[in-house]
Protein backbone atom coordinates (compact mmCIF):
# COMPACT_ATOMS: atom_id res chain seq x y z
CA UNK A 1 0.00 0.00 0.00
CA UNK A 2 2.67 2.22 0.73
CA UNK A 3 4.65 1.63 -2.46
CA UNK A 4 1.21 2.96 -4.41
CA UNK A 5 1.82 6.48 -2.81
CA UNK A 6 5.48 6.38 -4.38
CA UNK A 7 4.16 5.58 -7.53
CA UNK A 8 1.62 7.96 -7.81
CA UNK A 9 3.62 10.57 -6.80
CA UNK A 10 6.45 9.67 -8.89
CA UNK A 11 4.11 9.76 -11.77
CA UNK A 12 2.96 12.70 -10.75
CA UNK A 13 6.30 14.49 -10.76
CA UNK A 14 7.99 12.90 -13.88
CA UNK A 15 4.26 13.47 -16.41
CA UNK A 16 4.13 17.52 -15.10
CA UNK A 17 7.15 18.51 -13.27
CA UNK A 18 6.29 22.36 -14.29
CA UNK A 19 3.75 21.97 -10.98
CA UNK A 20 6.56 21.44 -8.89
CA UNK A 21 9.77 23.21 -10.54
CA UNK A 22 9.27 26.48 -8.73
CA UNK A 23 8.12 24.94 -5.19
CA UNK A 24 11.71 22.78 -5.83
CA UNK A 25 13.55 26.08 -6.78
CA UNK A 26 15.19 26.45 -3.79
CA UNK A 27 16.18 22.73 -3.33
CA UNK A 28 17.02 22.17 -7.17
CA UNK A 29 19.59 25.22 -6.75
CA UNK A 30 21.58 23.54 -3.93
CA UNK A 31 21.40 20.39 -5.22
CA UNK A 32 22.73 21.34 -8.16
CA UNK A 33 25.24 23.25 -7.01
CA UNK A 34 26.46 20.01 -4.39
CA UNK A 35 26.50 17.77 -7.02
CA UNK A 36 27.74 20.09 -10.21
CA UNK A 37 24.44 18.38 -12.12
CA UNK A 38 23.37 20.88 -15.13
CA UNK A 39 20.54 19.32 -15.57
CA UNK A 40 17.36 21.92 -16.10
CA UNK A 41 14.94 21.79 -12.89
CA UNK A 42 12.40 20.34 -15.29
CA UNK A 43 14.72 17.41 -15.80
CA UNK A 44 16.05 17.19 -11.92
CA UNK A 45 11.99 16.88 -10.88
CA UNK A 46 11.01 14.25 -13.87
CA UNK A 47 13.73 12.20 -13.00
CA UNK A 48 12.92 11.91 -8.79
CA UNK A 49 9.29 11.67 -10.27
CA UNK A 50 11.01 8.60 -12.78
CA UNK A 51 13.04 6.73 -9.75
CA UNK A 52 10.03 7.32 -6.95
CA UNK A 53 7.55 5.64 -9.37
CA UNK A 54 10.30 2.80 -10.25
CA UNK A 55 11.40 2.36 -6.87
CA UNK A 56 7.37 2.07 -6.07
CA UNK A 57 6.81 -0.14 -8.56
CA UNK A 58 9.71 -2.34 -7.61
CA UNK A 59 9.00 -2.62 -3.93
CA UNK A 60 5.02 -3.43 -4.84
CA UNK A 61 6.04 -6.29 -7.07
CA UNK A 62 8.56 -7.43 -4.55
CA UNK A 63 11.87 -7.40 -5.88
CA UNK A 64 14.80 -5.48 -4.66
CA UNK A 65 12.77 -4.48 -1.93
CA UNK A 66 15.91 -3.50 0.38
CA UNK A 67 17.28 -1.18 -2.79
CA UNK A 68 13.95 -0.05 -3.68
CA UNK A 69 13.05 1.18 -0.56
CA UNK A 70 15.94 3.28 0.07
CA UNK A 71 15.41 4.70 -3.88
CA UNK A 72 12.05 5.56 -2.37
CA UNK A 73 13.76 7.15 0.40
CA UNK A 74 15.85 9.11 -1.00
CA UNK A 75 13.67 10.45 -3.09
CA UNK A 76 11.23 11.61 0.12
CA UNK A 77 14.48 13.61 1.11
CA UNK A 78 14.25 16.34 -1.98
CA UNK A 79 10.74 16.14 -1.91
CA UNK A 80 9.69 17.03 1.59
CA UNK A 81 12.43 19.69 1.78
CA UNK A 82 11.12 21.59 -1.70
CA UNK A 83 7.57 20.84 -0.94
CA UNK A 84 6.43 21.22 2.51
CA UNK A 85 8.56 24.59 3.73
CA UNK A 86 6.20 24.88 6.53
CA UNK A 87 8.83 26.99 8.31
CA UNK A 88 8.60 29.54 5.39
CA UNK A 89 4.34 30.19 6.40
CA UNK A 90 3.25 32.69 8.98
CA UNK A 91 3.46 31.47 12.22
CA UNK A 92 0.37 30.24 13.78
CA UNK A 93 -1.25 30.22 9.65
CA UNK A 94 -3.90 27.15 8.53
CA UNK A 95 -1.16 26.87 5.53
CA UNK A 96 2.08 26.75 8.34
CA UNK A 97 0.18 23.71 10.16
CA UNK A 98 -0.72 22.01 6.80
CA UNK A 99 2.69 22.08 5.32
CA UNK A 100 3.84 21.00 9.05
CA UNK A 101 1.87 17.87 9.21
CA UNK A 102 2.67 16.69 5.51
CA UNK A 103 6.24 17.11 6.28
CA UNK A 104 6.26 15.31 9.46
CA UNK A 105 4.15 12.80 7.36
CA UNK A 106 7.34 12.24 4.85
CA UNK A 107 9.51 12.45 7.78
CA UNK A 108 7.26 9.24 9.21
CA UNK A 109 7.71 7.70 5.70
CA UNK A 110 11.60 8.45 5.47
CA UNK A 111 12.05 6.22 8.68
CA UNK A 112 9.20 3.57 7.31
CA UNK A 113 11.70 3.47 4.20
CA UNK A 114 14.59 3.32 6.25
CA UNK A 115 13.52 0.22 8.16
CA UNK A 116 12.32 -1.48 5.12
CA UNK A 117 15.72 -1.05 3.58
CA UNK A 118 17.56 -2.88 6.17
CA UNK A 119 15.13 -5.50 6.85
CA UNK A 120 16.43 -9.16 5.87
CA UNK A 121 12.56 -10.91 6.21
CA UNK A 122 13.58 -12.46 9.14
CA UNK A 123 17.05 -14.05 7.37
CA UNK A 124 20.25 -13.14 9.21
CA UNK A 125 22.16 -9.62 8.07
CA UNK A 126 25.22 -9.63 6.07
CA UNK A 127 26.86 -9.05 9.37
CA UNK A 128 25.66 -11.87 11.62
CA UNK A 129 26.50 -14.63 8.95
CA UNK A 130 30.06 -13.20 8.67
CA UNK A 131 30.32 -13.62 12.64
CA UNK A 132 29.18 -16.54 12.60
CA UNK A 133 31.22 -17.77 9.82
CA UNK A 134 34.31 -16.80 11.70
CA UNK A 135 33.07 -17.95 15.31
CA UNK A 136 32.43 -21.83 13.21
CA UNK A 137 35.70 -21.53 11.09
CA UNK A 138 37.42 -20.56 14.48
CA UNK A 139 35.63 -23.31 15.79
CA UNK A 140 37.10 -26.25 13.43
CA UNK A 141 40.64 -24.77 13.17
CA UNK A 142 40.88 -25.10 17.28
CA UNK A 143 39.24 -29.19 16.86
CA UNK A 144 41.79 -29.80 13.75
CA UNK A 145 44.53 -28.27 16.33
CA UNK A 146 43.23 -30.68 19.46
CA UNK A 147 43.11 -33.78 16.61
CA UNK A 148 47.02 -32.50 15.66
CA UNK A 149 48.03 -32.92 19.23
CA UNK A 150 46.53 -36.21 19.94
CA UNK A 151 47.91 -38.09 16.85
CA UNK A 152 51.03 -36.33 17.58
CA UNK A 153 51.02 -37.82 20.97
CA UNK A 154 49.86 -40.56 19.71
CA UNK A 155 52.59 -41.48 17.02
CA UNK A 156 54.82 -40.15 19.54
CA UNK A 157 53.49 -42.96 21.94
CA UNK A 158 53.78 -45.39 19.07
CA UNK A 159 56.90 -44.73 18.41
CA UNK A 160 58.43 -44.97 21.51
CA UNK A 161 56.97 -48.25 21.80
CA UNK A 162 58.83 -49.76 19.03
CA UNK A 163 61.63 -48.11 19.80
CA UNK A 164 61.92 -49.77 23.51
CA UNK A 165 62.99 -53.42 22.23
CA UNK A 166 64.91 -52.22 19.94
CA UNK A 167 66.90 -49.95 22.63
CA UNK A 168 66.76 -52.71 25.51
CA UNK A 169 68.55 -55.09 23.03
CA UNK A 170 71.03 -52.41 22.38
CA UNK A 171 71.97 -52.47 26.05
């Protein structure tokens, strides 16, 4: 359900960026200038329309879901900060409170994205099988280690036991 507000919006963005280039002024200029793009703001908006509605798409149907959620969420960064300047309203205005409650509503998303993206669906992270991989690789170099000893000791023991005879006849 989420994924269809992505896609919507994405859609939204990349079929009439025009609504939203001069709301994104601001935001466009700086990213722009962090990033050297020279892309027109026309562009910059149709393509975080283009990768919102992918990203959506992707994460609906399932696959990449860890990638395609934080495409999503990085998208909701540009977007909340060009689109919902509720700090830029008169204080105490209807418009201040609206713009307020949509951006703490991408904000909400932004961390729903977040979480998705590092979910493993209940497998083990990246970082847990590498630990353990080391803890059971640890594991069987100290048994092949004890095994070394004891047929050491053991050949050792052998040895000497063949050797006696021969040594007592030596005498």
């Amino acid at each position: 359900m989420i994924a269809g507000l992505f896609i919507n919006e994405g859609l939204a963005g990349a079929r009439d960026p025009d609504a939203k280039v001069e709301a994104a002024a601001p935001i466009l200029s700086a990213v722009k200038e962090a990033t050297g793009l020279t892309m027109s703001d026309a562009d910059l908006v149709k393509a975080n329309g283009a990768v919102m509605a992918g990203a959506g798409l992707m994460f609906a149907l399932g696959r990449l879901p860890r990638l395609s959620a934080l495409a999503m969420a990085a998208t909701l960064v540009p977007t909340t900060l060009a689109g919902h300047r509720f700090w830029e309203e008169e204080p105490g205005s209807e418009a201040r409170a609206t713009q307020r409650i949509h951006f703490e509503k991408n904000a909400s998303l932004l961390g729903a994205m977040l979480l998705a993206s590092a979910d493993t669906e209940g497998r083990p992270g990246l970082g847990w099988r590498a630990r353990r991989a080391a803890k059971d690789t640890e594991r069987l170099v100290n048994t092949a280690q004890r095994e070394a000893k004891l047929a050491t000791a053991l050949a050792q023991a052998k040895l000497e036991a063949a050797a006696a005879p021969v040594a007592a006849s030596l005498r």
